[in-house]
C-alpha atoms as a PDB file:
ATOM      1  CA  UNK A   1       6.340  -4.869 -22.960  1.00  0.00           C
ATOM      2  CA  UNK A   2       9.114  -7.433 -21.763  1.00  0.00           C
ATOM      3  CA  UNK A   3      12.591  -6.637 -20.911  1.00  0.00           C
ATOM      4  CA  UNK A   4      15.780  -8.214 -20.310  1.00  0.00           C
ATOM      5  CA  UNK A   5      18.326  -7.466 -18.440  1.00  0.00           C
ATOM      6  CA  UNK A   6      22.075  -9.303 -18.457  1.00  0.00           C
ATOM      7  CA  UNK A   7      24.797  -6.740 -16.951  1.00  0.00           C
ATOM      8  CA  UNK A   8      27.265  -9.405 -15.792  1.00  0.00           C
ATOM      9  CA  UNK A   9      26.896 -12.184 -13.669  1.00  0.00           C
ATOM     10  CA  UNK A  10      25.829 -11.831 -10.077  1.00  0.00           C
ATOM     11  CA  UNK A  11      27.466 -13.478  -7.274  1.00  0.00           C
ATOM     12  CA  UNK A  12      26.816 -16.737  -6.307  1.00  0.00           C
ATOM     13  CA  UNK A  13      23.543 -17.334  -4.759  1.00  0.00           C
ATOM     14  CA  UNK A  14      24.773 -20.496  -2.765  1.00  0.00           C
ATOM     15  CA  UNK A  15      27.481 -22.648  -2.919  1.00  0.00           C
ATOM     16  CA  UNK A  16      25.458 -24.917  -5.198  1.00  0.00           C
ATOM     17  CA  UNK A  17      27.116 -26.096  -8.271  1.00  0.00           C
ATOM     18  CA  UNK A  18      28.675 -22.216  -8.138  1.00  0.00           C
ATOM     19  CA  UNK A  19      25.165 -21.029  -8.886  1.00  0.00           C
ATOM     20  CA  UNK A  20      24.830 -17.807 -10.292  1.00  0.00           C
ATOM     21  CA  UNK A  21      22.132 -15.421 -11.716  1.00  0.00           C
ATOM     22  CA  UNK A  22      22.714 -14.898 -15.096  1.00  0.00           C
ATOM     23  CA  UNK A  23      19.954 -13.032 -16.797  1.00  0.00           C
ATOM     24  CA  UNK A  24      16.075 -11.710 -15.268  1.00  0.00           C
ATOM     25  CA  UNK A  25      14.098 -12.010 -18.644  1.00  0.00           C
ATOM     26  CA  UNK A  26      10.424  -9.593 -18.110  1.00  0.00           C
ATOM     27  CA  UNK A  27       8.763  -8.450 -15.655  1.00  0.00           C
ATOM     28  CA  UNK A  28       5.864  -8.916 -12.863  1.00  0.00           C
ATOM     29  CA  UNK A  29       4.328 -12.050 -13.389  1.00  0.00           C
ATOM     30  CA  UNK A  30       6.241 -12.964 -16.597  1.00  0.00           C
ATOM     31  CA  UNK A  31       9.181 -12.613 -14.788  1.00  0.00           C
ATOM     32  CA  UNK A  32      12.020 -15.753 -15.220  1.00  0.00           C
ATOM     33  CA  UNK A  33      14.907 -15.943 -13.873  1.00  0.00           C
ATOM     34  CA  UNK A  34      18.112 -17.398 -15.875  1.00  0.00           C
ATOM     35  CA  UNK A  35      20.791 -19.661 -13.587  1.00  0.00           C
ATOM     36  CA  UNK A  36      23.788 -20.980 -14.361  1.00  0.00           C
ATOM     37  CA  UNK A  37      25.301 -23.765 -12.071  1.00  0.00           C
ATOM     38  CA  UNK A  38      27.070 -26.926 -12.466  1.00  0.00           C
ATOM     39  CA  UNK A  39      29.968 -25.730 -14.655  1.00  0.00           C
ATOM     40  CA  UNK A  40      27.428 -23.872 -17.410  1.00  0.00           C
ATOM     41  CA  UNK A  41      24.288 -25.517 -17.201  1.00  0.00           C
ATOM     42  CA  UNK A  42      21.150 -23.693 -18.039  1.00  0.00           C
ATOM     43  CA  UNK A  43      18.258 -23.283 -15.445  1.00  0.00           C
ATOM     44  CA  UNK A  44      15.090 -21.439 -15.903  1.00  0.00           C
ATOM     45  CA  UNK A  45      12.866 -20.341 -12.891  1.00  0.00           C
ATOM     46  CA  UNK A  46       9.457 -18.968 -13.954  1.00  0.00           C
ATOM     47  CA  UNK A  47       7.171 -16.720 -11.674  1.00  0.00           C
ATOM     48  CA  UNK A  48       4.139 -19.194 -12.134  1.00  0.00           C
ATOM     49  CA  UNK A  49       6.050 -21.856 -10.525  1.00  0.00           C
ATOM     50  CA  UNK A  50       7.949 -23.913 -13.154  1.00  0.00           C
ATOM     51  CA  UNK A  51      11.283 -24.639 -13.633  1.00  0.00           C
ATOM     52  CA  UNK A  52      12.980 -26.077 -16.773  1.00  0.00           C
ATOM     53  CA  UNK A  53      16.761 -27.407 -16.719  1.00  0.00           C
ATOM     54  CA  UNK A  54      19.024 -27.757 -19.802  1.00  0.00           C
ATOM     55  CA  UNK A  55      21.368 -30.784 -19.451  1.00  0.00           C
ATOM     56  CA  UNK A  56      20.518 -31.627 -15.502  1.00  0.00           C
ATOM     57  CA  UNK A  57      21.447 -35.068 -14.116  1.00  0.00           C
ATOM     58  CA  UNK A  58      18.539 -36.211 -12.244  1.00  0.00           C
ATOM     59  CA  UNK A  59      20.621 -35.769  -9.074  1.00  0.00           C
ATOM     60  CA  UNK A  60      21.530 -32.305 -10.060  1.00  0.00           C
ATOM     61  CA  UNK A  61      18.007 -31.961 -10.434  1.00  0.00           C
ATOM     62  CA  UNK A  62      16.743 -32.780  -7.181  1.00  0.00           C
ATOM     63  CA  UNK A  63      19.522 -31.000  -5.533  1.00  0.00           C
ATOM     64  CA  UNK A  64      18.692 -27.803  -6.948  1.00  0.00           C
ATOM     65  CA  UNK A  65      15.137 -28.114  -6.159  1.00  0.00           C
ATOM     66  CA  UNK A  66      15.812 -29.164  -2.199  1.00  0.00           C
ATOM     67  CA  UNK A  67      18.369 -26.649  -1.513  1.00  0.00           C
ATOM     68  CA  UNK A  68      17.786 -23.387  -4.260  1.00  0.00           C
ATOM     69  CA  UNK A  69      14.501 -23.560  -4.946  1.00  0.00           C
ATOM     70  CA  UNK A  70      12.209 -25.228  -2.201  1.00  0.00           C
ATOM     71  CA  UNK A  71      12.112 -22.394   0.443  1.00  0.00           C
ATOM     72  CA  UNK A  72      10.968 -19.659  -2.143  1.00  0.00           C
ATOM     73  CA  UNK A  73       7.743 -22.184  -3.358  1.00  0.00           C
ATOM     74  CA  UNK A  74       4.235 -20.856  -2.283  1.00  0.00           C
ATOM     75  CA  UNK A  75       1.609 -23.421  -1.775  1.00  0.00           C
ATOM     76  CA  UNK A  76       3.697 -26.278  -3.034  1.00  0.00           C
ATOM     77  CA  UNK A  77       2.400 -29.458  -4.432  1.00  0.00           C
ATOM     78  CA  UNK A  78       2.453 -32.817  -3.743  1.00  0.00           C
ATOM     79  CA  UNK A  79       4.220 -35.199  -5.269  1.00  0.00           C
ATOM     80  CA  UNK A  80       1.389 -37.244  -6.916  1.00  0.00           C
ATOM     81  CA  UNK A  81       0.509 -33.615  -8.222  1.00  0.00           C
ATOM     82  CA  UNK A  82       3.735 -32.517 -10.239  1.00  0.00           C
ATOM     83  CA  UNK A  83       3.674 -32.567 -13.552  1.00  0.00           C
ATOM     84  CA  UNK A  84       7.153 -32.934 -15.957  1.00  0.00           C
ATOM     85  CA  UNK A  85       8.296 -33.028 -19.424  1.00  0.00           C
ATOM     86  CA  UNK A  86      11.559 -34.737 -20.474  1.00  0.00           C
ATOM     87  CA  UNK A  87      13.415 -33.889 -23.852  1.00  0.00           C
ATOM     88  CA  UNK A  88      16.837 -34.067 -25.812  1.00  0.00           C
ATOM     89  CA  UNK A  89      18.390 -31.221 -27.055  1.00  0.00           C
ATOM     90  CA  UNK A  90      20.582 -30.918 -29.444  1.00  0.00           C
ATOM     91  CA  UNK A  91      23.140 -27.901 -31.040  1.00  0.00           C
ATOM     92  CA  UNK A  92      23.258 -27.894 -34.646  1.00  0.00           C
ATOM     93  CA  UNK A  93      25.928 -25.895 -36.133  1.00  0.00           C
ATOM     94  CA  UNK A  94      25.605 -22.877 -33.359  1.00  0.00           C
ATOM     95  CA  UNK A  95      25.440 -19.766 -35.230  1.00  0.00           C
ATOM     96  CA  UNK A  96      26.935 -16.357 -33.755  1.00  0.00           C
ATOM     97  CA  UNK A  97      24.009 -14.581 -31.981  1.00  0.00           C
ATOM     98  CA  UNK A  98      25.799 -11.051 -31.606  1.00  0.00           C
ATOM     99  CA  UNK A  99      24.201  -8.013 -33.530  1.00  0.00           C
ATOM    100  CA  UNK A 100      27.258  -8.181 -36.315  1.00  0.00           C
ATOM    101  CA  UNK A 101      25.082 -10.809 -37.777  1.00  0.00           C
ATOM    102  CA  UNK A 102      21.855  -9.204 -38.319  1.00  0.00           C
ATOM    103  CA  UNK A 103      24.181  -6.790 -40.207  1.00  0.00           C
ATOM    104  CA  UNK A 104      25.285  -9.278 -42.529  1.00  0.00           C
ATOM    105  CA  UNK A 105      21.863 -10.139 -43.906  1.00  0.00           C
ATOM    106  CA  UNK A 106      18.495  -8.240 -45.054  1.00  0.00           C
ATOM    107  CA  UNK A 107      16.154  -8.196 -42.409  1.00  0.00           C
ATOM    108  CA  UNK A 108      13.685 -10.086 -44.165  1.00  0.00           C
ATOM    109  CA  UNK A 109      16.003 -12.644 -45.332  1.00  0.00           C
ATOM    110  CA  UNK A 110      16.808 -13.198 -41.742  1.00  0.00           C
ATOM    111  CA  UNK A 111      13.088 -13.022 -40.516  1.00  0.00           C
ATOM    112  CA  UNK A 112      12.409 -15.821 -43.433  1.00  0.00           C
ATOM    113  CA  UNK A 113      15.244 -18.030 -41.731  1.00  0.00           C
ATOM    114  CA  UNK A 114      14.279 -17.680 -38.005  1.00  0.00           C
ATOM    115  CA  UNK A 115      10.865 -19.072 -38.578  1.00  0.00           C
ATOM    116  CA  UNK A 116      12.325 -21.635 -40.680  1.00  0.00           C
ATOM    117  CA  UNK A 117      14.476 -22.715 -38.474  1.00  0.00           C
ATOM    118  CA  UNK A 118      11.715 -22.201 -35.827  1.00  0.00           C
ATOM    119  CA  UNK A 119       9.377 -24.501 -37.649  1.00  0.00           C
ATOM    120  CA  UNK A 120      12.007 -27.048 -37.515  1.00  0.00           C
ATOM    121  CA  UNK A 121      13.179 -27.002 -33.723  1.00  0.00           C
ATOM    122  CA  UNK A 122      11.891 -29.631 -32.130  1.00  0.00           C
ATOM    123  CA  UNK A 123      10.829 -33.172 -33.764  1.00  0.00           C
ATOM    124  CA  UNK A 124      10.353 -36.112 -31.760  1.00  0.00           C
ATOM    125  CA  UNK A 125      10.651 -35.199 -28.715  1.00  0.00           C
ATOM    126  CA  UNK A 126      14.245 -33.307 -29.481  1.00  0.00           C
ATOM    127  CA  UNK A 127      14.604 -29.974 -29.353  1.00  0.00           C
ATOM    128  CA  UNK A 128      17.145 -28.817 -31.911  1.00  0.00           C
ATOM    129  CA  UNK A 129      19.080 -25.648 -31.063  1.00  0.00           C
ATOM    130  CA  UNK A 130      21.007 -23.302 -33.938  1.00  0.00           C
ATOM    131  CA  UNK A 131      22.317 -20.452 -31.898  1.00  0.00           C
ATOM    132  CA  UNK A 132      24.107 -19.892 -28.446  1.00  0.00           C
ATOM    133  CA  UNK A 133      21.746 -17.407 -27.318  1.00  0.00           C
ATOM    134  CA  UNK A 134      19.876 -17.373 -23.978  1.00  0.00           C
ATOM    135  CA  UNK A 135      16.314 -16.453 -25.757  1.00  0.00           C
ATOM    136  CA  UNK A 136      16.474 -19.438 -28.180  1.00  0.00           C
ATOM    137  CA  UNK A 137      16.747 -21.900 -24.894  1.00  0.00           C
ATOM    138  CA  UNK A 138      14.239 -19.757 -23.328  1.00  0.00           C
ATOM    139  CA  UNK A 139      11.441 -19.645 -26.375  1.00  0.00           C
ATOM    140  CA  UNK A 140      11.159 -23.531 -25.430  1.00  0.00           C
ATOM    141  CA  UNK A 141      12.092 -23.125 -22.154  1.00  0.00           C
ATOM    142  CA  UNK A 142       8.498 -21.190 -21.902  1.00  0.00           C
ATOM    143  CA  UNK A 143       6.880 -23.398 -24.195  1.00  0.00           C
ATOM    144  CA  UNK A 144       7.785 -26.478 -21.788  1.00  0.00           C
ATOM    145  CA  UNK A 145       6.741 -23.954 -18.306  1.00  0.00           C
ATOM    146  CA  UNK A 146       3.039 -23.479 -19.605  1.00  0.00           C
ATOM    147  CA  UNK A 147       2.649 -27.002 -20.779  1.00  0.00           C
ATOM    148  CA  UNK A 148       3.846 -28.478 -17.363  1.00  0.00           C
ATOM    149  CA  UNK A 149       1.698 -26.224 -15.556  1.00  0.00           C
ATOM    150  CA  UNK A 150      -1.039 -26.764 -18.033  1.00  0.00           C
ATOM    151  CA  UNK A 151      -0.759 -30.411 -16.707  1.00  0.00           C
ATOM    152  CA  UNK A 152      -1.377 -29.618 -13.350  1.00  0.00           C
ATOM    153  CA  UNK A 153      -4.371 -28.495 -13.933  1.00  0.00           C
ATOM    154  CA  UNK A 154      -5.473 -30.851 -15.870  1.00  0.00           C
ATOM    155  CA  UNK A 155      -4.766 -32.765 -13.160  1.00  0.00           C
ATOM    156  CA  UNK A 156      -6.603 -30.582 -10.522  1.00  0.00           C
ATOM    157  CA  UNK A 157      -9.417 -31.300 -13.266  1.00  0.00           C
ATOM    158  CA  UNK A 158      -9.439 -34.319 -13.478  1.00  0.00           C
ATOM    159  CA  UNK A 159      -9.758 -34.574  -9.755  1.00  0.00           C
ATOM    160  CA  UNK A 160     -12.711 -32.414  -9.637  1.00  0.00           C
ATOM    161  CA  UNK A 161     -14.285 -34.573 -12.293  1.00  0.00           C
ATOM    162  CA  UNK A 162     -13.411 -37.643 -10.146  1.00  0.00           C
ATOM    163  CA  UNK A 163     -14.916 -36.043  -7.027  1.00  0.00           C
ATOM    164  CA  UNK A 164     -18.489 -34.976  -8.587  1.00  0.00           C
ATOM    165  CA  UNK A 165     -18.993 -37.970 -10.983  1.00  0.00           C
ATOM    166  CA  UNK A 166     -21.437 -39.602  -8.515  1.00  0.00           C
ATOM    167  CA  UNK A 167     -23.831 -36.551  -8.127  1.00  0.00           C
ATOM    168  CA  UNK A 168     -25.283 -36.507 -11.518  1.00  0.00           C
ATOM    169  CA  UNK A 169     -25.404 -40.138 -10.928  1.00  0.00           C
ATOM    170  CA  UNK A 170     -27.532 -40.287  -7.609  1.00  0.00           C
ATOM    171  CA  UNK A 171     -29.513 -37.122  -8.940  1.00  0.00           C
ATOM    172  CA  UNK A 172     -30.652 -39.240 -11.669  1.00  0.00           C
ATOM    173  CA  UNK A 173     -31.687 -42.468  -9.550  1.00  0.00           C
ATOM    174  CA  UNK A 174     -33.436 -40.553  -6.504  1.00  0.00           C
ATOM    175  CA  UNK A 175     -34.276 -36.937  -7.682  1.00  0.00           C
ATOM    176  CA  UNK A 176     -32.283 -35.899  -4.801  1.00  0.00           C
ATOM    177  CA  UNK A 177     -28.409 -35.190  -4.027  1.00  0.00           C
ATOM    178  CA  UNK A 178     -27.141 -34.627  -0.229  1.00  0.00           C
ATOM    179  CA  UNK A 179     -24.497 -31.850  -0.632  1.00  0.00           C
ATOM    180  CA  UNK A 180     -23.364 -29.447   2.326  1.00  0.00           C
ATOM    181  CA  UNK A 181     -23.725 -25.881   1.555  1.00  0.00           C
ATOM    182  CA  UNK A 182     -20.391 -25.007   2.685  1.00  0.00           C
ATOM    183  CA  UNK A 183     -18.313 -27.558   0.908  1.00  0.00           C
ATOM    184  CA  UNK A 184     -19.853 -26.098  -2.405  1.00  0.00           C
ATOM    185  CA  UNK A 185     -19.519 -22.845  -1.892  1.00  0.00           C
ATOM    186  CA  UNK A 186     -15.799 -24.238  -1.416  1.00  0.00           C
ATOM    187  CA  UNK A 187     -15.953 -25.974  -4.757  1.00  0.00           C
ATOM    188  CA  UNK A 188     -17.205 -23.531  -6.406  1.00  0.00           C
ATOM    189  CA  UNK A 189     -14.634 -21.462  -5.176  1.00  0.00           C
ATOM    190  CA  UNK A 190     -11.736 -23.846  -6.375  1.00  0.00           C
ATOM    191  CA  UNK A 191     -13.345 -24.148  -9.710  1.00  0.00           C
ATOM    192  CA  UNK A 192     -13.288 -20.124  -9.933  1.00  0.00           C
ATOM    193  CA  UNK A 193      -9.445 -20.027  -8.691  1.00  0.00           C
ATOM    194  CA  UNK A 194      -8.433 -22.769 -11.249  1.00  0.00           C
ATOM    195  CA  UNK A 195     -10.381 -21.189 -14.151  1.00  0.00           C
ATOM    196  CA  UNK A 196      -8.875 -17.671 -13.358  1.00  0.00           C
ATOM    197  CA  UNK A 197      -5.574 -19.271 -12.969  1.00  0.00           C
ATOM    198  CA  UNK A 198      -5.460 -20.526 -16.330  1.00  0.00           C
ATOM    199  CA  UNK A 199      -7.132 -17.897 -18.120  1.00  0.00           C
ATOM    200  CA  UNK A 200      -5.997 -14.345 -16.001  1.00  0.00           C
ATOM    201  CA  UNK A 201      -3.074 -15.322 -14.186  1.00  0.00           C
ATOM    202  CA  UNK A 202      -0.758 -17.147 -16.407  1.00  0.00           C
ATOM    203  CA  UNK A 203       0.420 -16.532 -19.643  1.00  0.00           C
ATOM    204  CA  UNK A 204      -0.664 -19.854 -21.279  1.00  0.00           C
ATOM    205  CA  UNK A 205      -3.295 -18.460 -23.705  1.00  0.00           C
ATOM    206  CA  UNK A 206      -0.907 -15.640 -25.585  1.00  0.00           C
ATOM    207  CA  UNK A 207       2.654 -15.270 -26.692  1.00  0.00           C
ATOM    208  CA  UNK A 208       4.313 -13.936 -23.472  1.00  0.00           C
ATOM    209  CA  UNK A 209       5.537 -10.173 -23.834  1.00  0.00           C
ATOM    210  CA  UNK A 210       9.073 -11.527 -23.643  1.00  0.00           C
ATOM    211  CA  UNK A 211       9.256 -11.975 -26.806  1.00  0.00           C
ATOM    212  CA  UNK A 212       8.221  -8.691 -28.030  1.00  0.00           C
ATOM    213  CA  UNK A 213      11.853  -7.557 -27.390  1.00  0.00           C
ATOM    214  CA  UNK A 214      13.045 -10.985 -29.362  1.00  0.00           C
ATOM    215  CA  UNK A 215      10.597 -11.378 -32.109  1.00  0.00           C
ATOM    216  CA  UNK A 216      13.136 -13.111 -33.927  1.00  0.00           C
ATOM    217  CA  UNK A 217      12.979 -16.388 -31.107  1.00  0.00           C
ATOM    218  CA  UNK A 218       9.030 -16.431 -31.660  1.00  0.00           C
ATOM    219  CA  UNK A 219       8.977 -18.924 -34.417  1.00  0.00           C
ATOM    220  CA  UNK A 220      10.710 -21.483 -31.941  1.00  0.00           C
ATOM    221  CA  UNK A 221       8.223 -20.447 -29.275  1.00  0.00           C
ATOM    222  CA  UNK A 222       5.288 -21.118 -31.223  1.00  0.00           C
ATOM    223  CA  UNK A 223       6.981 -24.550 -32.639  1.00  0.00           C
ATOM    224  CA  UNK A 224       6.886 -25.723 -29.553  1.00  0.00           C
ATOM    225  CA  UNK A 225       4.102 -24.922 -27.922  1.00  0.00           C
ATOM    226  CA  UNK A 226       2.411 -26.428 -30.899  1.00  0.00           C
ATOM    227  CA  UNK A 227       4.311 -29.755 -31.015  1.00  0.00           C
ATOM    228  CA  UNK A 228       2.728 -29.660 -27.159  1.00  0.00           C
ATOM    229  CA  UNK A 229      -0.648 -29.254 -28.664  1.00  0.00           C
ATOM    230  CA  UNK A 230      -0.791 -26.379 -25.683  1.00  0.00           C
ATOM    231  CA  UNK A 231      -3.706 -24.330 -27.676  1.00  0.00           C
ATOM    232  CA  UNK A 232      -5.644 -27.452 -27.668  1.00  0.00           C
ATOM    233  CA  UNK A 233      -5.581 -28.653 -24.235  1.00  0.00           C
ATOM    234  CA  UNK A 234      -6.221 -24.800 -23.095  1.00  0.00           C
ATOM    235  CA  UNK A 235      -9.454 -25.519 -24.686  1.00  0.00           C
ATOM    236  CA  UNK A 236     -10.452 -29.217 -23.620  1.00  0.00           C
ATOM    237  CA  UNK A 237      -9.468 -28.237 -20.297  1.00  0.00           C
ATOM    238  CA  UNK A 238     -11.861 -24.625 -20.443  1.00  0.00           C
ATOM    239  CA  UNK A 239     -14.631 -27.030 -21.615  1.00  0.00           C
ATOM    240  CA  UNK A 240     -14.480 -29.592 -18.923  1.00  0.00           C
ATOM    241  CA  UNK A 241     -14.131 -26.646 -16.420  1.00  0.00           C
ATOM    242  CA  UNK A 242     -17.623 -25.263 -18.248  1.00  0.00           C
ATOM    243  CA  UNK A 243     -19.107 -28.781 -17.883  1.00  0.00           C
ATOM    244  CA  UNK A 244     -17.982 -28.527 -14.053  1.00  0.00           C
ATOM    245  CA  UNK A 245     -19.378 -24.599 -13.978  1.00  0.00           C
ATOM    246  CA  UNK A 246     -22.877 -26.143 -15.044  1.00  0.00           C
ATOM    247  CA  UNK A 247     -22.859 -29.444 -12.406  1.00  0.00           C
ATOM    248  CA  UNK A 248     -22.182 -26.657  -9.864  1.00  0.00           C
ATOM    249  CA  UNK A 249     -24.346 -23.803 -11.275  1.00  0.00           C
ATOM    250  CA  UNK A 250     -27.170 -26.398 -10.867  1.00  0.00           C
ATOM    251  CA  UNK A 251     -26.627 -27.858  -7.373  1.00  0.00           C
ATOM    252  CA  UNK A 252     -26.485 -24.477  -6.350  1.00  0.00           C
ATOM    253  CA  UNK A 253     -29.466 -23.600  -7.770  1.00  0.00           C
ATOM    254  CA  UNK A 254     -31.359 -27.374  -6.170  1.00  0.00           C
ATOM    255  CA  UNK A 255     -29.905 -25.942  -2.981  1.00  0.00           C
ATOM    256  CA  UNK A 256     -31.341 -21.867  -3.561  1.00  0.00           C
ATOM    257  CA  UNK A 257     -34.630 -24.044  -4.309  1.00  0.00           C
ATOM    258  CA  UNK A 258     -34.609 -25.920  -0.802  1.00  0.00           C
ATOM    259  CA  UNK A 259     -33.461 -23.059   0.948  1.00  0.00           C
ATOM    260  CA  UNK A 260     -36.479 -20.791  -0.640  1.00  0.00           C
ATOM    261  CA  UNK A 261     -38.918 -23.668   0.400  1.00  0.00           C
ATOM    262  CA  UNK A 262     -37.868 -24.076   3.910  1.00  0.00           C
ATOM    263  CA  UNK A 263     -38.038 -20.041   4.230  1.00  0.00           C
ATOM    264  CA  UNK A 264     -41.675 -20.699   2.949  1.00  0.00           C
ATOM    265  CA  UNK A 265     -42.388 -23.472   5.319  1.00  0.00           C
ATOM    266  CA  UNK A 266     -41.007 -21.233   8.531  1.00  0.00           C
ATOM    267  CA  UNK A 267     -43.658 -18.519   7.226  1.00  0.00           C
ATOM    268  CA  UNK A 268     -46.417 -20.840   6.745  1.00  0.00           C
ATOM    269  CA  UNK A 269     -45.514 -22.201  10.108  1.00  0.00           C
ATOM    270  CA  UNK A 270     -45.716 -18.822  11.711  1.00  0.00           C
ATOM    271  CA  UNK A 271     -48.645 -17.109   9.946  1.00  0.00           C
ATOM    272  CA  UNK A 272     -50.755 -20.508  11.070  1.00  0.00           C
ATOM    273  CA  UNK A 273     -49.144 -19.539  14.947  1.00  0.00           C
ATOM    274  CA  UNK A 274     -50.315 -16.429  14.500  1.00  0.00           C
ATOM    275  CA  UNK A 275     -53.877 -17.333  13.418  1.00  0.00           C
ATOM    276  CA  UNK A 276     -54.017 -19.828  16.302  1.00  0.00           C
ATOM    277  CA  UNK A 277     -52.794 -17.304  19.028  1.00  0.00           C
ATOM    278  CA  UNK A 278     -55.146 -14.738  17.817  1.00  0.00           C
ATOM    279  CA  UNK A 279     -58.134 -16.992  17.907  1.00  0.00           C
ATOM    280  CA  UNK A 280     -57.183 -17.992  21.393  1.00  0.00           C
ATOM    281  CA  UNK A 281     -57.098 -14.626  22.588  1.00  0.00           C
ATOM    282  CA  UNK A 282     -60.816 -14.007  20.884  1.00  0.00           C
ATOM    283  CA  UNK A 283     -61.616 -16.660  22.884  1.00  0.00           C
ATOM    284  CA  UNK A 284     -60.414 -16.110  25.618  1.00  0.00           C
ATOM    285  CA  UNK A 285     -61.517 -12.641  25.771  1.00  0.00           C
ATOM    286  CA  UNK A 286     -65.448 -14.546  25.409  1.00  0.00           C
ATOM    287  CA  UNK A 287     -65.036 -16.195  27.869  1.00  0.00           C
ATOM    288  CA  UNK A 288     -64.371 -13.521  30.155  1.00  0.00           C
ATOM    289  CA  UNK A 289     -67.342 -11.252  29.094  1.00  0.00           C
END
């Protein structure tokens, strides 16, 4: 299950818009870390390589990215390969978020207004905020992480697609497609990375176990990640990788072919040495006698 932890604010981690760790939300892989810099404003860093900033200028943006965030990035993309999403956010009437407020109402009364208000977070493209706390910002906040990094590999996908669209295409006008063993073993092994990646090493197909701790927040999750369409593209993108998965399952299957036939070929070759080696040593052997 997730956890949170908040004891106080750390001390700075650079002198960067006095940036300062505010809360670690989960654990592991669903770890995210909460950062406040530039006089209050809200950053969230997510273990699976997004980042989502509440009320950023674009400069502040790129600043924080060059000089906080870029030397902890594993295999970083390229530019042409990042994917964003921009929003407005608006606070509507903040509501106290301390615990003396559950007390004033039934829980189910409450529970009946969260998803409410959930439902109603975030219309055209403007997210629509009711309370000051940190798990309200961060139910979209995660919302926003798995459909940017959703995008990416769409992208990667699309790239793929891109890449093989001239196989079937030659396959189908002379029988035959020129493919190096190697590079498709290496395609093949990108396609398995990218489908594991979206469907074992992220959380973008369940509710992330932060929220189990926060149930309350999971309406506004779930509003957003539909008004994303995030379910959706989880499963256009699975069946485009399964169209890719069959292209690939069958040129490696053409190749197995070839291989087994040039294997044949070398035997053939060798069984008719054979027969022509032993029938020169028979005659040989005549003409000795």
């Amino acid at each position: 299950s997730g956890s949170s932890s908040s004891g106080g604010p750390a001390p700075p981690l650079k002198d960067l818009g006095g940036a300062e760790l505010a809360s670690i939300f989960g654990t592991g892989e669903s770890m995210v870390l909460a950062i406040r810099m530039f006089q209050g404003k809200d950053l969230f860093v997510f273990r699976f390589g997004a980042v989502v900033f509440w009320g950023f200028a674009a400069k502040e943006r790129s600043m924080t990215i060059a000089s906080l965030l870029q030397e902890f990035a594993l295999r970083p993309l390229e530019q042409d390969e990042i994917d964003e999403e921009i929003m407005e956010f608006v606070i509507q009437g903040s509501r106290p978020d301390d615990d003396d407020l559950a007390a004033e109402h039934e829980e189910g009364e409450e529970g009946d207004d969260e998803e409410k208000l959930g439902e109603r977070a975030i219309r055209n493209d403007q997210i629509r905020l009711s309370t000051t706390n940190p798990f309200e910002r961060l139910a979209h906040a995660y919302a926003l992480a798995q459909s940017v990094r959703l995008g990416v590999f769409e992208v990667v996908v699309d790239r793929s697609i891109e890449k093989t669209r001239g196989i079937p295409e030659t396959m189908a006008s002379t029988g035959e497609v020129v493919l190096d063993e190697r590079e498709l073993s290496k395609q093949i092994g990108g396609l398995l990375m990218l489908r594991c990646d979206v469907n074992l090493h992220t959380d973008i197909l369940d509710t992330p176990d932060i929220f189990w701790d926060e149930e309350r927040f999971e309406p506004h999750y779930i509003s957003c990640r539909g008004y994303l369409d995030i379910d959706k593209r989880v499963e256009i993108l699975n069946q485009r990788l399964g169209v890719l998965k069959d292209l690939y399952d069958l040129l490696q299957n053409t190749l197995n072919v070839k291989h087994g036939n040039k294997l044949e070929w070398i035997i053939i070759i060798l069984i008719v040495i054979e027969v022509v080696l032993e029938a020169l040593q028979i005659v040989h052997d005549s003409w000795n006698k």
